[in-house]
N, C-alpha and C. Protein backbone atom coordinates (compact mmCIF):
# COMPACT_ATOMS: atom_id res chain seq x y z
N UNK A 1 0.85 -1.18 0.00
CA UNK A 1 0.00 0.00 0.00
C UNK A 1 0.89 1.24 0.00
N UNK A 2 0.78 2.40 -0.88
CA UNK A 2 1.17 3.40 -0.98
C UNK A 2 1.02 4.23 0.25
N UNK A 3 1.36 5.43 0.39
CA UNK A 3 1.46 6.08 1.26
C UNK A 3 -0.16 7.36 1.04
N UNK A 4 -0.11 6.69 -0.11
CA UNK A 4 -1.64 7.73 -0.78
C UNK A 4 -2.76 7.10 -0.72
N UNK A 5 -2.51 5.91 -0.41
CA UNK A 5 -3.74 4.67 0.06
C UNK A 5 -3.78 4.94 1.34
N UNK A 6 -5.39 4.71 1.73
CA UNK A 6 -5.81 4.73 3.33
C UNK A 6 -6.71 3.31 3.45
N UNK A 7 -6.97 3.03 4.61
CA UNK A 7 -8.01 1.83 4.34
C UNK A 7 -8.57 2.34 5.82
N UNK A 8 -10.15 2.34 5.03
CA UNK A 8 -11.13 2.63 6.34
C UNK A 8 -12.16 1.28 7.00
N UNK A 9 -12.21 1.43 7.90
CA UNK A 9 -12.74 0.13 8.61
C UNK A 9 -14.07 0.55 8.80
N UNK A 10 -15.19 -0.16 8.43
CA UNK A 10 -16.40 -0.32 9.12
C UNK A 10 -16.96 -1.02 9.58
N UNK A 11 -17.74 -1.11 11.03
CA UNK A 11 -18.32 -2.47 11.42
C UNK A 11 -19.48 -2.29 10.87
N UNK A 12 -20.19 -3.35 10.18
CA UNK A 12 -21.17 -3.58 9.92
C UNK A 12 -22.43 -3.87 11.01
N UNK A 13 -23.75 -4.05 10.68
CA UNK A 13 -24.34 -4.55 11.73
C UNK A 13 -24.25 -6.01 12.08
N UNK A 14 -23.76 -6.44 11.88
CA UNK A 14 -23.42 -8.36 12.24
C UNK A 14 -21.73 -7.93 12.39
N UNK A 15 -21.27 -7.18 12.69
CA UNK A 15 -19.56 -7.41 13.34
C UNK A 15 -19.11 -7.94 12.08
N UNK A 16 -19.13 -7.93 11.14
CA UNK A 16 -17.93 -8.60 10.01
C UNK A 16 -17.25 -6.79 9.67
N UNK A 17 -16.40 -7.16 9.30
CA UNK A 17 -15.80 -6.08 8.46
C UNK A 17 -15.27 -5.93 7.44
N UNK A 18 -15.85 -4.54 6.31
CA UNK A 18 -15.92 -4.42 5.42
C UNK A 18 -14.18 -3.31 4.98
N UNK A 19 -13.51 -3.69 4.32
CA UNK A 19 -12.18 -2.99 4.25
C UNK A 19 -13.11 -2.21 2.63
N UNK A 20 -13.00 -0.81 2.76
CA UNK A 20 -12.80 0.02 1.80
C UNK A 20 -11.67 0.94 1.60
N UNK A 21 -11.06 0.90 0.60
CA UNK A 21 -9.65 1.64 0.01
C UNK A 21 -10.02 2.93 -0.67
N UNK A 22 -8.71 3.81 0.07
CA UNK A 22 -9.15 4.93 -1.13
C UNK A 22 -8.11 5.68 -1.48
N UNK A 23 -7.95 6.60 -1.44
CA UNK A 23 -6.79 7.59 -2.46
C UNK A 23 -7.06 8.79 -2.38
N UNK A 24 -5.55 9.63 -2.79
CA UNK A 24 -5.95 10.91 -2.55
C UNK A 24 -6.72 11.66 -3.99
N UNK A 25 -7.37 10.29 -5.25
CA UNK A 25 -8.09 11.15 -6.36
C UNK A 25 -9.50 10.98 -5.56
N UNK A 26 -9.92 10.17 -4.70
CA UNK A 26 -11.28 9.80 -4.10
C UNK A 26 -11.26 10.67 -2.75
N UNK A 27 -10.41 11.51 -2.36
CA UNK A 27 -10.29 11.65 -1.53
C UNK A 27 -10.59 13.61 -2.27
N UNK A 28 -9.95 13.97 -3.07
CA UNK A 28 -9.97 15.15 -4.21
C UNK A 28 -11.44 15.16 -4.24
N UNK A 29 -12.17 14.00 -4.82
CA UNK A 29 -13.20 14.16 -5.47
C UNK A 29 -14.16 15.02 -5.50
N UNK A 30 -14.74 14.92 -3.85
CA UNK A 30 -15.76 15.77 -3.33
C UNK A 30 -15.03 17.69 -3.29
N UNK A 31 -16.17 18.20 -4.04
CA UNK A 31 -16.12 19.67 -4.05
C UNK A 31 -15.83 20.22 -2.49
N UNK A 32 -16.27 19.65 -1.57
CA UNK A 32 -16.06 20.47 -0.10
C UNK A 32 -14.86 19.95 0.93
N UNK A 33 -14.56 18.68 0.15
CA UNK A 33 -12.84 18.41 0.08
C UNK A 33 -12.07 19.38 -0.59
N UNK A 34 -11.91 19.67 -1.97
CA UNK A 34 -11.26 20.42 -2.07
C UNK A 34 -11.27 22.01 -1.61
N UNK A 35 -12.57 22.37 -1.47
CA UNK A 35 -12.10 23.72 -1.11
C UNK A 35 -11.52 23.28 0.71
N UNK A 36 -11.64 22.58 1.08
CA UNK A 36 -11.10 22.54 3.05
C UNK A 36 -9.52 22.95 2.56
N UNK A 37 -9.05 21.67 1.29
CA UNK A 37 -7.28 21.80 0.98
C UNK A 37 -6.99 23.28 0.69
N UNK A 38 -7.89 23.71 0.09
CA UNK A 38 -7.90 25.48 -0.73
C UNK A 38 -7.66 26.13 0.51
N UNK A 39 -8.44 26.19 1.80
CA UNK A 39 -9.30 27.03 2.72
C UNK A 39 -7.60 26.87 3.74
N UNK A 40 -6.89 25.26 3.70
CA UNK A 40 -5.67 25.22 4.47
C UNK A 40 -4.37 25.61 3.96
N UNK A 41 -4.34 26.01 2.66
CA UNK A 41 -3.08 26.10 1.77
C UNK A 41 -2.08 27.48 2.50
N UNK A 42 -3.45 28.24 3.28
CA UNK A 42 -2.81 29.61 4.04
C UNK A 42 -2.32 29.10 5.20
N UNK A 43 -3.30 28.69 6.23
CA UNK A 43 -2.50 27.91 7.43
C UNK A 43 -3.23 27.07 7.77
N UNK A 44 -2.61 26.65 8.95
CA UNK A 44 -3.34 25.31 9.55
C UNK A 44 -4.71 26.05 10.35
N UNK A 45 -5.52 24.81 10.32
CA UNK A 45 -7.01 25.60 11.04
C UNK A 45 -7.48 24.49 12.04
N UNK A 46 -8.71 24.58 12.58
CA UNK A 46 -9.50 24.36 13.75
C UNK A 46 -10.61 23.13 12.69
N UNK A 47 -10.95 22.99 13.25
CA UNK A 47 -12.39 21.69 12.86
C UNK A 47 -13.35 22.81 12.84
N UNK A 48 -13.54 23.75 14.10
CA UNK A 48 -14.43 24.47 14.09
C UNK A 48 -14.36 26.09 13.12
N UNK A 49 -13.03 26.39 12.86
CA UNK A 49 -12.86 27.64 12.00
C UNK A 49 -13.27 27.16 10.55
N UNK A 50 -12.86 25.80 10.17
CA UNK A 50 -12.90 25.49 8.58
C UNK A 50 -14.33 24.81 8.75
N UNK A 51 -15.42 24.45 9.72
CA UNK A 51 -16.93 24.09 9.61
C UNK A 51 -17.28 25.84 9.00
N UNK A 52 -17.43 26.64 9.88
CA UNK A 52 -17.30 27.83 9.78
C UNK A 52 -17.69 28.80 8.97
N UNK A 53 -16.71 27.98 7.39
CA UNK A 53 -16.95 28.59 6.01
C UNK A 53 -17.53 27.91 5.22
N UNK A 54 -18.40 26.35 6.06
CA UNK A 54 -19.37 26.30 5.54
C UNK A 54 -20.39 26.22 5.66
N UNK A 55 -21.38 25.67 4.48
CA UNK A 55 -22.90 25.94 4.91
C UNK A 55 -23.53 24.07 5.15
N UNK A 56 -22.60 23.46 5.56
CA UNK A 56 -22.45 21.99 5.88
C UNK A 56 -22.53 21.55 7.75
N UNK A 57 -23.03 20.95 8.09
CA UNK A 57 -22.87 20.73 9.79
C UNK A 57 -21.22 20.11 9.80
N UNK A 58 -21.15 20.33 10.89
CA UNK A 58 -19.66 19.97 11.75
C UNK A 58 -19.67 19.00 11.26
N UNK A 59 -20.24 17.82 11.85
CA UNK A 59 -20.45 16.70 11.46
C UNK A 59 -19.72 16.22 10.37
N UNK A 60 -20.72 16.91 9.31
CA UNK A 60 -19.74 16.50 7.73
C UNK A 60 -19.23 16.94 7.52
N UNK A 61 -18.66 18.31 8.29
CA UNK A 61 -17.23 18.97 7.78
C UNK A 61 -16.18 17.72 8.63
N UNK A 62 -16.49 17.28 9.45
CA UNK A 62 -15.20 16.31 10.41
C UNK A 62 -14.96 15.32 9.62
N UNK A 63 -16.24 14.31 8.87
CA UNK A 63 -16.17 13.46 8.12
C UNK A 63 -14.80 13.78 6.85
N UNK A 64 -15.24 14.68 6.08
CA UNK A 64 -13.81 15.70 5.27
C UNK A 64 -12.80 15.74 5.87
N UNK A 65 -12.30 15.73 7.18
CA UNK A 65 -11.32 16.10 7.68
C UNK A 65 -10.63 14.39 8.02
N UNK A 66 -11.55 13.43 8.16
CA UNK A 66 -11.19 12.43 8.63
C UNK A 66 -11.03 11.66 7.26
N UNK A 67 -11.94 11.90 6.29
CA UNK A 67 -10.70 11.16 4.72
C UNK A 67 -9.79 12.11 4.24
N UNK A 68 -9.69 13.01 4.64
CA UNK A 68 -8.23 13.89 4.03
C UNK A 68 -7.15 13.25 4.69
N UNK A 69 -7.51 12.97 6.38
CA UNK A 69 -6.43 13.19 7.06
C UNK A 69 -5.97 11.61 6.91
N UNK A 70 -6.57 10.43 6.40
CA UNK A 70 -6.57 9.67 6.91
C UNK A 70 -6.02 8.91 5.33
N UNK A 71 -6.28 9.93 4.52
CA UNK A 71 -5.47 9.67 2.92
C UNK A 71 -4.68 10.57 3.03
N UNK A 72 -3.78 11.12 3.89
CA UNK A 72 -2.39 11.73 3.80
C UNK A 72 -2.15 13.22 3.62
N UNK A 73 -3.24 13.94 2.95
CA UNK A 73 -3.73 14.84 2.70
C UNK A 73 -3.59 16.04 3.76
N UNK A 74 -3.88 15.70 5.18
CA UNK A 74 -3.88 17.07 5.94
C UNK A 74 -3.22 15.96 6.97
N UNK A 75 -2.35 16.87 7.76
CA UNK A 75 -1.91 16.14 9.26
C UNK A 75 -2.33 17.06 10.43
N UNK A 76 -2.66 15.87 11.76
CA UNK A 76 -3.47 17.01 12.76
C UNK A 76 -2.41 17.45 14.01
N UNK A 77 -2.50 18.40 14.02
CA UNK A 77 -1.81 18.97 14.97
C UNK A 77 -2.39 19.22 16.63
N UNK A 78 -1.81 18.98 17.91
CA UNK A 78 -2.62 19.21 19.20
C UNK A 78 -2.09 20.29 19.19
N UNK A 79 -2.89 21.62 20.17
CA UNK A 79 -2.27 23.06 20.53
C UNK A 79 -3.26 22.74 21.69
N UNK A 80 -2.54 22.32 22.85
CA UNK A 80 -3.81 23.14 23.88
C UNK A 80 -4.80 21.43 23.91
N UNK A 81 -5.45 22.56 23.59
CA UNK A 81 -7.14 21.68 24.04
C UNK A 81 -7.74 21.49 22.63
N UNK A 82 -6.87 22.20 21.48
CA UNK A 82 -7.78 22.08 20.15
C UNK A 82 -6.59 21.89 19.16
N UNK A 83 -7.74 21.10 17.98
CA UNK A 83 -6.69 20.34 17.32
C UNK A 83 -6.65 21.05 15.86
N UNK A 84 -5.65 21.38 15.09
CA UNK A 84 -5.48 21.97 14.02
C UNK A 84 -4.51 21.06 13.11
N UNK A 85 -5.47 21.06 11.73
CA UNK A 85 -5.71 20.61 10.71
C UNK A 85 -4.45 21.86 9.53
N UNK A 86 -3.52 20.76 8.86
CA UNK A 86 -2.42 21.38 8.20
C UNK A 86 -2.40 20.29 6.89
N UNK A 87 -2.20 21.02 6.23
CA UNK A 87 -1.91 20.56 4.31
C UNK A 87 -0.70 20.08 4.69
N UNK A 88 -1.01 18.62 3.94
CA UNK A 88 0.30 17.96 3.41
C UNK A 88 0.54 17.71 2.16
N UNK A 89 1.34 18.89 1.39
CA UNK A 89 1.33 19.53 0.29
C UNK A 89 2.14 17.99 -0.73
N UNK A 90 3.30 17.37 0.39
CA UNK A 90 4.11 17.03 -0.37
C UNK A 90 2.97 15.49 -0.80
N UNK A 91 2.14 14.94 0.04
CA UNK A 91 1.53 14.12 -0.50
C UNK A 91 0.15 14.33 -1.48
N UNK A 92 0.75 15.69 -1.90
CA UNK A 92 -0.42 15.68 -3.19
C UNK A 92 0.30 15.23 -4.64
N UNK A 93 1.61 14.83 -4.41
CA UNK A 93 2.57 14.64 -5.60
C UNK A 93 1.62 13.68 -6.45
N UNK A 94 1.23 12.54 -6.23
CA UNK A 94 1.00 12.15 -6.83
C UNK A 94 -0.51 12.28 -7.72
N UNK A 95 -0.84 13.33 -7.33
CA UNK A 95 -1.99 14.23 -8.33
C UNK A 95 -1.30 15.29 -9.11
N UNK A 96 0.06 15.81 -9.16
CA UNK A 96 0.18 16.51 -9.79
C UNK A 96 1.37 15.41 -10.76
N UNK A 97 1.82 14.44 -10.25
CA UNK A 97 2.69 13.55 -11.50
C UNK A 97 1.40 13.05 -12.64
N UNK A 98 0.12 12.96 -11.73
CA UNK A 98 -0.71 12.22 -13.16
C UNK A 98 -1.62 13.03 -13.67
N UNK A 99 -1.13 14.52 -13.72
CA UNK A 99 -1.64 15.46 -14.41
C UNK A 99 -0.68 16.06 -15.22
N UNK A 100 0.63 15.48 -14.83
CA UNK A 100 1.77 15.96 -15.63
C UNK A 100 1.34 16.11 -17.03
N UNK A 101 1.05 14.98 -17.42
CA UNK A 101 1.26 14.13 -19.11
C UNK A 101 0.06 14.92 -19.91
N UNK A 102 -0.69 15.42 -19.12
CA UNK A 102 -1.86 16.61 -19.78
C UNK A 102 -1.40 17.73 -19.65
N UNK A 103 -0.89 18.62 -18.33
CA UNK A 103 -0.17 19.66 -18.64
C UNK A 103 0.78 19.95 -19.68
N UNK A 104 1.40 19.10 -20.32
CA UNK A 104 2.46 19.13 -21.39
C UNK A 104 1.47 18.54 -22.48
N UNK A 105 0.29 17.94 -22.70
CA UNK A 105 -0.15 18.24 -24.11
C UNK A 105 -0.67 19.42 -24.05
N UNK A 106 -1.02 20.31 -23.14
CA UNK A 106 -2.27 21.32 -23.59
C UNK A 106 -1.03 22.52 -23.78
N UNK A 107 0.16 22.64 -22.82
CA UNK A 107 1.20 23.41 -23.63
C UNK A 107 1.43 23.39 -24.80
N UNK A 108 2.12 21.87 -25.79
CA UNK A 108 2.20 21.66 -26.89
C UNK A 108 1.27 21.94 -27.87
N UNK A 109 -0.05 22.34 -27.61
CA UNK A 109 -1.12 22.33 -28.29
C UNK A 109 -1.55 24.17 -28.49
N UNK A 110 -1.23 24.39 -26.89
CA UNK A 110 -1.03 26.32 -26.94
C UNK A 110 0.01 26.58 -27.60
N UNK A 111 1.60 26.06 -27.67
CA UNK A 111 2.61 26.29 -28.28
C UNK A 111 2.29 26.57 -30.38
N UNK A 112 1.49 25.33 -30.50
CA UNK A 112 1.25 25.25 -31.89
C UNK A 112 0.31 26.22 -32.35
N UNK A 113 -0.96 26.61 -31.46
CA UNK A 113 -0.99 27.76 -31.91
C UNK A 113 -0.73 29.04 -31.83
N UNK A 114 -0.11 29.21 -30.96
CA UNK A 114 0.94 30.86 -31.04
C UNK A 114 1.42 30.48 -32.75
N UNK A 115 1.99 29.79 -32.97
CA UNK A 115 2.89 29.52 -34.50
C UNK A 115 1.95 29.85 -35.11
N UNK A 116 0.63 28.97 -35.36
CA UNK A 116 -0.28 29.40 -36.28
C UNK A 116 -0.31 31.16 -36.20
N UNK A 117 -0.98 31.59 -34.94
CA UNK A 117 -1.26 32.97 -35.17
C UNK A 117 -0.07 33.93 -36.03
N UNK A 118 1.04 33.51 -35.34
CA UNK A 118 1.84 34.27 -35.16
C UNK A 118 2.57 34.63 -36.61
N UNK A 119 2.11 33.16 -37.79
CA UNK A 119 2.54 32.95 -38.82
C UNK A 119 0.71 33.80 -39.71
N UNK A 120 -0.03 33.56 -39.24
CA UNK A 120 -1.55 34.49 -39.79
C UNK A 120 -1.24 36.24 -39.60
N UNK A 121 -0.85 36.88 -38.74
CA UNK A 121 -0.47 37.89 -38.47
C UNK A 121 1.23 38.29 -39.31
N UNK A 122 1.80 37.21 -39.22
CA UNK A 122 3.16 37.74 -40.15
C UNK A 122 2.32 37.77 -42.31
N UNK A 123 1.55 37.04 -42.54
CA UNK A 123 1.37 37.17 -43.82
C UNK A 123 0.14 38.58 -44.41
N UNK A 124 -0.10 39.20 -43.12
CA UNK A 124 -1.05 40.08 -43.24
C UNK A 124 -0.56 41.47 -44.04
């Protein structure tokens, strides 16, 4: 298991347990996941400062906080009596290595047309 893999445990109602896997693209997925990563990129925050900015109960803002944190994504910090929530930037690598291979076609593709224009504007 990667370091970008988490595995969450649930007991079922009969005690067996169900292993679900996930990742930091399943972990991306949800819109109010990413803005929490957006909302921490400035600093580390509270459970209760980042519920706060939204229009979601605690509840499911903690749920967010507990597959981020738990796919590598944010690490929790104790201060005190309250616990703060910090981006772990370096384990987003592997969302930005498998976006690499598209960032460099859509360059190559902007690159080709600057040429076009640039060759439409030189014959004018």
């Amino acid at each position: 298991m990667t370091s970008f893999d988490c595995i969450l445990l649930y007991l079922t109602s009969n005690d067996d347990i169900m292993i679900t896997r996930r990742d930091v693209f399943q972990a991306i997925a949800d819109p109010s996941r990413r803005a929490i990563l957006t909302l921490l990129m400035a600093q580390a925050m509270t459970a209760g400062a980042i519920a706060a900015e939204f229009n979601s109960t605690r509840s499911t803002i903690s749920k967010h906080l507990q597959i981020l944190t738990e796919c590598g994504l944010l690490s929790q910090q104790e201060r005190g009596r309250e616990v703060h929530y910090e981006l772990k930037p370096e384990n987003m690598k592997a969302i930005a290595d498998w976006l690499k291979p598209f960032q460099q076609l859509w360059e190559n593709r902007f690159s080709k047309l600057d040429g076009i224009l640039k060759q439409m504007n030189n014959e004018e």
